[in-house]
C-alpha atoms as a PDB file:
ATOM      1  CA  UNK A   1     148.122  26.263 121.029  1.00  0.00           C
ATOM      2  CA  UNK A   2     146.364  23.932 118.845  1.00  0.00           C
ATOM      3  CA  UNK A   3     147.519  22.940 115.203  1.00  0.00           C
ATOM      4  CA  UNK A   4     145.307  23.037 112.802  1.00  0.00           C
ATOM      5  CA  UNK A   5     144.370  19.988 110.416  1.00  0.00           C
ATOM      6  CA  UNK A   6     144.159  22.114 107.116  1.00  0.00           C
ATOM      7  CA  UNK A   7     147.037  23.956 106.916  1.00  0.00           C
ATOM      8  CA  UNK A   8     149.517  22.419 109.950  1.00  0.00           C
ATOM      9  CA  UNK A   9     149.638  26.022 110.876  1.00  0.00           C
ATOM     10  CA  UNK A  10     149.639  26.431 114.537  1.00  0.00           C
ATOM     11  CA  UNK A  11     146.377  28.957 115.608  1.00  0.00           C
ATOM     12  CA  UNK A  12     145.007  30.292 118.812  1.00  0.00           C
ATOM     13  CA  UNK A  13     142.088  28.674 120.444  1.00  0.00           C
ATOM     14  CA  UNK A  14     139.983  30.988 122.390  1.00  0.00           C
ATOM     15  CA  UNK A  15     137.487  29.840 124.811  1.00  0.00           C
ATOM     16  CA  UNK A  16     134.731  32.375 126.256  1.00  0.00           C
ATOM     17  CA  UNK A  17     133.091  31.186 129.570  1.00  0.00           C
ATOM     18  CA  UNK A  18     129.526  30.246 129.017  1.00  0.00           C
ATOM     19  CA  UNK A  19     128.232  33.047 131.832  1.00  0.00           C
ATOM     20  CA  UNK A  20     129.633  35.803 129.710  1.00  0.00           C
ATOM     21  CA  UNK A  21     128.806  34.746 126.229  1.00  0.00           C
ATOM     22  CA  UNK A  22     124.969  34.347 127.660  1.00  0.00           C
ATOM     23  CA  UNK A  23     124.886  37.759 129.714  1.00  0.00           C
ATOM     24  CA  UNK A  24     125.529  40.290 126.150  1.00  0.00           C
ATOM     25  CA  UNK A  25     124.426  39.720 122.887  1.00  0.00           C
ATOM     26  CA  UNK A  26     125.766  40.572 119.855  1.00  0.00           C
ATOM     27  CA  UNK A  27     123.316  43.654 119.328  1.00  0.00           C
ATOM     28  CA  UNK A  28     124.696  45.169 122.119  1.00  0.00           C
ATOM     29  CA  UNK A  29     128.475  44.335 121.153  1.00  0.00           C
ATOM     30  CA  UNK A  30     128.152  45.837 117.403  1.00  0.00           C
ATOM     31  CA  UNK A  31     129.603  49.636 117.299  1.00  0.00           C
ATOM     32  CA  UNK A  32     128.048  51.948 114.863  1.00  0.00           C
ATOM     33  CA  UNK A  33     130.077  52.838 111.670  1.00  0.00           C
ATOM     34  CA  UNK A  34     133.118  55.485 111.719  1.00  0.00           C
ATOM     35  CA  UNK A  35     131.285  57.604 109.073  1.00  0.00           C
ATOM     36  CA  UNK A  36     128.080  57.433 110.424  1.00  0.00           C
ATOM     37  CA  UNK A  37     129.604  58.903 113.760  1.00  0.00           C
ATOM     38  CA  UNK A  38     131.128  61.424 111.783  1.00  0.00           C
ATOM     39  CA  UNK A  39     127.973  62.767 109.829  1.00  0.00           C
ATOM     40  CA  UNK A  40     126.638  63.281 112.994  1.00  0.00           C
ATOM     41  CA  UNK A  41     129.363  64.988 115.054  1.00  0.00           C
ATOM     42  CA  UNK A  42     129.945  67.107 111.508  1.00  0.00           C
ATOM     43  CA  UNK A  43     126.040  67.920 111.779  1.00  0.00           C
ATOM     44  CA  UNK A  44     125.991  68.463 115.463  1.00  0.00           C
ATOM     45  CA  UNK A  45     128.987  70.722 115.153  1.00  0.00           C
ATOM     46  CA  UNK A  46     128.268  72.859 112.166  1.00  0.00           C
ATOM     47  CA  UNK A  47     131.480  71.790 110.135  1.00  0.00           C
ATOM     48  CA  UNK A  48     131.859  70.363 106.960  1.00  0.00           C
ATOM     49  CA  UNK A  49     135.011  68.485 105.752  1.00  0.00           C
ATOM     50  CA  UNK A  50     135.702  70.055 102.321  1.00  0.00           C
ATOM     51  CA  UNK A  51     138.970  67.343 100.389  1.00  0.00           C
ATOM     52  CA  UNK A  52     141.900  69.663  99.423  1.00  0.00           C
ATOM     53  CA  UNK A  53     144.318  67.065  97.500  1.00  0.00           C
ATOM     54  CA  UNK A  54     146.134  64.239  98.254  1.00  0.00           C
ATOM     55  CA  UNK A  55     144.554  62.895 100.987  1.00  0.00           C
ATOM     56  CA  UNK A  56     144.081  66.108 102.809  1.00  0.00           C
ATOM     57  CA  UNK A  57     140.870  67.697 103.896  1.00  0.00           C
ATOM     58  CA  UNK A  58     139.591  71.545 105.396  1.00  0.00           C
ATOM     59  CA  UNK A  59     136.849  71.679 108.029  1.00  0.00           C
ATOM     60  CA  UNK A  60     135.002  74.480 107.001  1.00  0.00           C
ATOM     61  CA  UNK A  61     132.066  76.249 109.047  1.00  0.00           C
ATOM     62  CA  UNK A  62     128.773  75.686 107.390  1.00  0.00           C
ATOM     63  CA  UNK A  63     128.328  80.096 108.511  1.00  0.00           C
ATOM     64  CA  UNK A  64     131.136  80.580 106.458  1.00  0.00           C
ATOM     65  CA  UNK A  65     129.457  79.319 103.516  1.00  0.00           C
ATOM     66  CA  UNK A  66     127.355  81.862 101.525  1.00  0.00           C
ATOM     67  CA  UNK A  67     126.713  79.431  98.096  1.00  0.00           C
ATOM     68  CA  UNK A  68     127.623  76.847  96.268  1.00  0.00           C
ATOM     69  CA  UNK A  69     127.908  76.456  91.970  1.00  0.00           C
ATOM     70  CA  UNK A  70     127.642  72.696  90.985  1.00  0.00           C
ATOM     71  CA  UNK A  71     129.871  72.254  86.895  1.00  0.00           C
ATOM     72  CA  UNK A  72     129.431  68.466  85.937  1.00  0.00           C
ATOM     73  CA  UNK A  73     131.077  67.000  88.506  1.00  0.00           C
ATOM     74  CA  UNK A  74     132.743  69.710  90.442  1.00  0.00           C
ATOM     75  CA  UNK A  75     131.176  71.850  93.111  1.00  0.00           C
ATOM     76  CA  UNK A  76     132.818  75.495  93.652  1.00  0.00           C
ATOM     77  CA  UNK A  77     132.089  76.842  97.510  1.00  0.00           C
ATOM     78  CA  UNK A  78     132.162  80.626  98.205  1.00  0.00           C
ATOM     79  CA  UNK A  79     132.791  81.660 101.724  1.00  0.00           C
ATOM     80  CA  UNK A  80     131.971  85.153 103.363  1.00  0.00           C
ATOM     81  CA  UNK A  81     135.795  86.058 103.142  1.00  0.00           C
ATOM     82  CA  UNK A  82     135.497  86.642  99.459  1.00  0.00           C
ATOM     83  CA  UNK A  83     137.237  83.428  98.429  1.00  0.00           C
ATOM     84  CA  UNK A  84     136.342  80.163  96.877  1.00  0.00           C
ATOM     85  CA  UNK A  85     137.027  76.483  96.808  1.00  0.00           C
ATOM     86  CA  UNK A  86     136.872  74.262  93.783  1.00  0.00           C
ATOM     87  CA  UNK A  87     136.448  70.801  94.860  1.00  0.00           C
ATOM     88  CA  UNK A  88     136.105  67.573  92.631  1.00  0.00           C
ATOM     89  CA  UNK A  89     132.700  66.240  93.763  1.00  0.00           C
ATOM     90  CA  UNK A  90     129.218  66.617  93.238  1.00  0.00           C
ATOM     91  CA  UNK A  91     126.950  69.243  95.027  1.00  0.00           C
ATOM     92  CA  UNK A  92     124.409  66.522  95.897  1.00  0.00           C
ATOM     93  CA  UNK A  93     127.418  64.698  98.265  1.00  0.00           C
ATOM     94  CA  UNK A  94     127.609  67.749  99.654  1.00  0.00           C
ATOM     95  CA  UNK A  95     124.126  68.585 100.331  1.00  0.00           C
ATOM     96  CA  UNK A  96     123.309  65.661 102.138  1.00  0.00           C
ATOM     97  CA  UNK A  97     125.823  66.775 104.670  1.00  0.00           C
ATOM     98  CA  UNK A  98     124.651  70.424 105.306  1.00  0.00           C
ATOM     99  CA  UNK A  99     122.446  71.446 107.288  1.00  0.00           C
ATOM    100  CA  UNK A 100     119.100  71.256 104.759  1.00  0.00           C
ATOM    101  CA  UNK A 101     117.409  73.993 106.861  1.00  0.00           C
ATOM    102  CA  UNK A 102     119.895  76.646 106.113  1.00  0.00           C
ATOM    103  CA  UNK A 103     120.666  75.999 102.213  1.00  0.00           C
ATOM    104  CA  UNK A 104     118.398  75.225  99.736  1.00  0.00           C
ATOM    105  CA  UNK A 105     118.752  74.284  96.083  1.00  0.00           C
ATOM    106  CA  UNK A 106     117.186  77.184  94.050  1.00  0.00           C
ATOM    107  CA  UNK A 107     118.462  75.349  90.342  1.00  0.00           C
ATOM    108  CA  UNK A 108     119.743  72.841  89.031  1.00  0.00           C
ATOM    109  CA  UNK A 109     123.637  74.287  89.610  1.00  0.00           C
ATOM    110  CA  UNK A 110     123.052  76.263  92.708  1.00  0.00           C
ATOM    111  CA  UNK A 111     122.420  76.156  96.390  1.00  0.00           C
ATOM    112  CA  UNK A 112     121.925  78.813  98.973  1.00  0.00           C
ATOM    113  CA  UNK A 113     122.718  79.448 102.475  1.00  0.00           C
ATOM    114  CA  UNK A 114     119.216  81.258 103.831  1.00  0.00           C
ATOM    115  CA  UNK A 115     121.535  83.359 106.012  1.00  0.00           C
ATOM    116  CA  UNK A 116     123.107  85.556 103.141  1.00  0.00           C
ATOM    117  CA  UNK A 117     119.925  86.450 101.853  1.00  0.00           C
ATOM    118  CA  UNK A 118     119.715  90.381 101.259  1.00  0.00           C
ATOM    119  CA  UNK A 119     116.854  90.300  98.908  1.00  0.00           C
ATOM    120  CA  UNK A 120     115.118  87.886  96.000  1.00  0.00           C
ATOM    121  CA  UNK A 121     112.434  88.352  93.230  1.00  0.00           C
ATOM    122  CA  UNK A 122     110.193  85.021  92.501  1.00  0.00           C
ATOM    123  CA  UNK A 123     107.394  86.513  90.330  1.00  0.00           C
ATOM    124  CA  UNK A 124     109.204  88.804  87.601  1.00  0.00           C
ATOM    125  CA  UNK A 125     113.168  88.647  87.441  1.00  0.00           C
ATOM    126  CA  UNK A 126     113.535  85.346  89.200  1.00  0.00           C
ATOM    127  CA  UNK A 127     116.811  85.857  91.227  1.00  0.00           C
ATOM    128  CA  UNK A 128     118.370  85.815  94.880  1.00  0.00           C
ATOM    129  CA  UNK A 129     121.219  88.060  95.944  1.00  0.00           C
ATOM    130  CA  UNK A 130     123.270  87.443  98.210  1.00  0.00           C
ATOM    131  CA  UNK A 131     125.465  90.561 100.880  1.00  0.00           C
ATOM    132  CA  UNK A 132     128.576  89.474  98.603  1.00  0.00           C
ATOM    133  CA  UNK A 133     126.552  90.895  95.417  1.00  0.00           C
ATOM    134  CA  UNK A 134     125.912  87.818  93.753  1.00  0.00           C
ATOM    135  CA  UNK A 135     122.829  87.356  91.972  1.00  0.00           C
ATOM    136  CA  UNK A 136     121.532  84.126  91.602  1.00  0.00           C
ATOM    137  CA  UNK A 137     118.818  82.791  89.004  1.00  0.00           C
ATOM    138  CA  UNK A 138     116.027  80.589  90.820  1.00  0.00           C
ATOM    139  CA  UNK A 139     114.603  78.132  88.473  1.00  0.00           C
ATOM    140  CA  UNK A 140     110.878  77.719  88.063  1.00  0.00           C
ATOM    141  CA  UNK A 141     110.745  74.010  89.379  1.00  0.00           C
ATOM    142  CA  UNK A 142     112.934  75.095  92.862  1.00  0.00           C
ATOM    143  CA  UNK A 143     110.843  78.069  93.489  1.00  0.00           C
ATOM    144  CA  UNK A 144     108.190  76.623  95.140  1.00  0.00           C
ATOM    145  CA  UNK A 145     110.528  74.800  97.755  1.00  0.00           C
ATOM    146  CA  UNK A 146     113.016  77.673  98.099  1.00  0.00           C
ATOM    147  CA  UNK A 147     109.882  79.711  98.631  1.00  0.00           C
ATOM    148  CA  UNK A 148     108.870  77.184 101.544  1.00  0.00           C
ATOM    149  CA  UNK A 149     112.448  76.706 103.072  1.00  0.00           C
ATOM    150  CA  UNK A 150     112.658  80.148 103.499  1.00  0.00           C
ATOM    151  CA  UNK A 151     109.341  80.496 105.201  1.00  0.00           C
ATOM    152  CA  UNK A 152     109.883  77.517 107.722  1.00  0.00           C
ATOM    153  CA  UNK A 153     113.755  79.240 108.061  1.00  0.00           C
ATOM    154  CA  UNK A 154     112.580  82.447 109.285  1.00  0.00           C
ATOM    155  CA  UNK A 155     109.960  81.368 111.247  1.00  0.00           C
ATOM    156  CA  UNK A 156     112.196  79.324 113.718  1.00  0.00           C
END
């Protein structure tokens, strides 16, 4: 042990023999970030970790999503069972995390997974409906990339 001169505190000296310290480098030593591992596992997986409350989270299946409603700062997810989830977050955090091939943003307070699709009007009504019944408005300034989502979706 050596003592130190600034603060008479005893500390550990480490020594690292010169063949080792020479044979990595540090770019090969750094490890990437936990939550960029986790985006990608989450994307690779098809899962989505939705925060209950305190502290606690859901893993939800992005199939199991059929839309989302964005209010200020709160983003409401329906699932195919019928229910919901209100969650205290913005739909863009969210979107960046789903898979952007399968929903799509068709205004300013909804998105869309492509999957639940039954029918949709872009020329008269302006609306998407989904097999749960809902009908959803598509604003004039998403229609053009809902329009082209959907096209690259079902061609794939």
């Amino acid at each position: 042990m050596v003592t130190s001169r600034i603060s008479n505190l005893p500390s550990i000296a480490v020594s690292v023999p010169s063949t080792e310290y020479n044979a990595y480098s540090l770019e090969t030593l750094r490890l990437p970030k936990i939550s960029d591992v986790v985006k990608r596992e989450n994307i690779k997986e098809g899962f989505i970790s939705l925060p209950v409350c305190c502290k606690k989270s859901i893993s939800v299946a992005w199939k199991d999503i059929t839309h989302l409603e964005a209010t200020s700062n709160y983003t409401k997810f329906y699932f195919s069972n019928g229910k919901n989830l209100l969650v205290s977050r913005t739909m863009k955090d969210f979107l960046s995390k789903l898979d952007a091939e399968m929903f799509v943003r068709v205004h300013k307070s909804f998105a869309v997974n492509l999957n639940y699709i039954v029918q949709y009007d872009v020329k008269e009504d302006m609306y998407v409906e989904l097999k749960g019944g809902a009908k959803i408005s598509v604003s004039r300034r998403k229609k053009k990339d809902f329009l082209e989502k959907r096209r690259q979706y079902f061609e794939n």
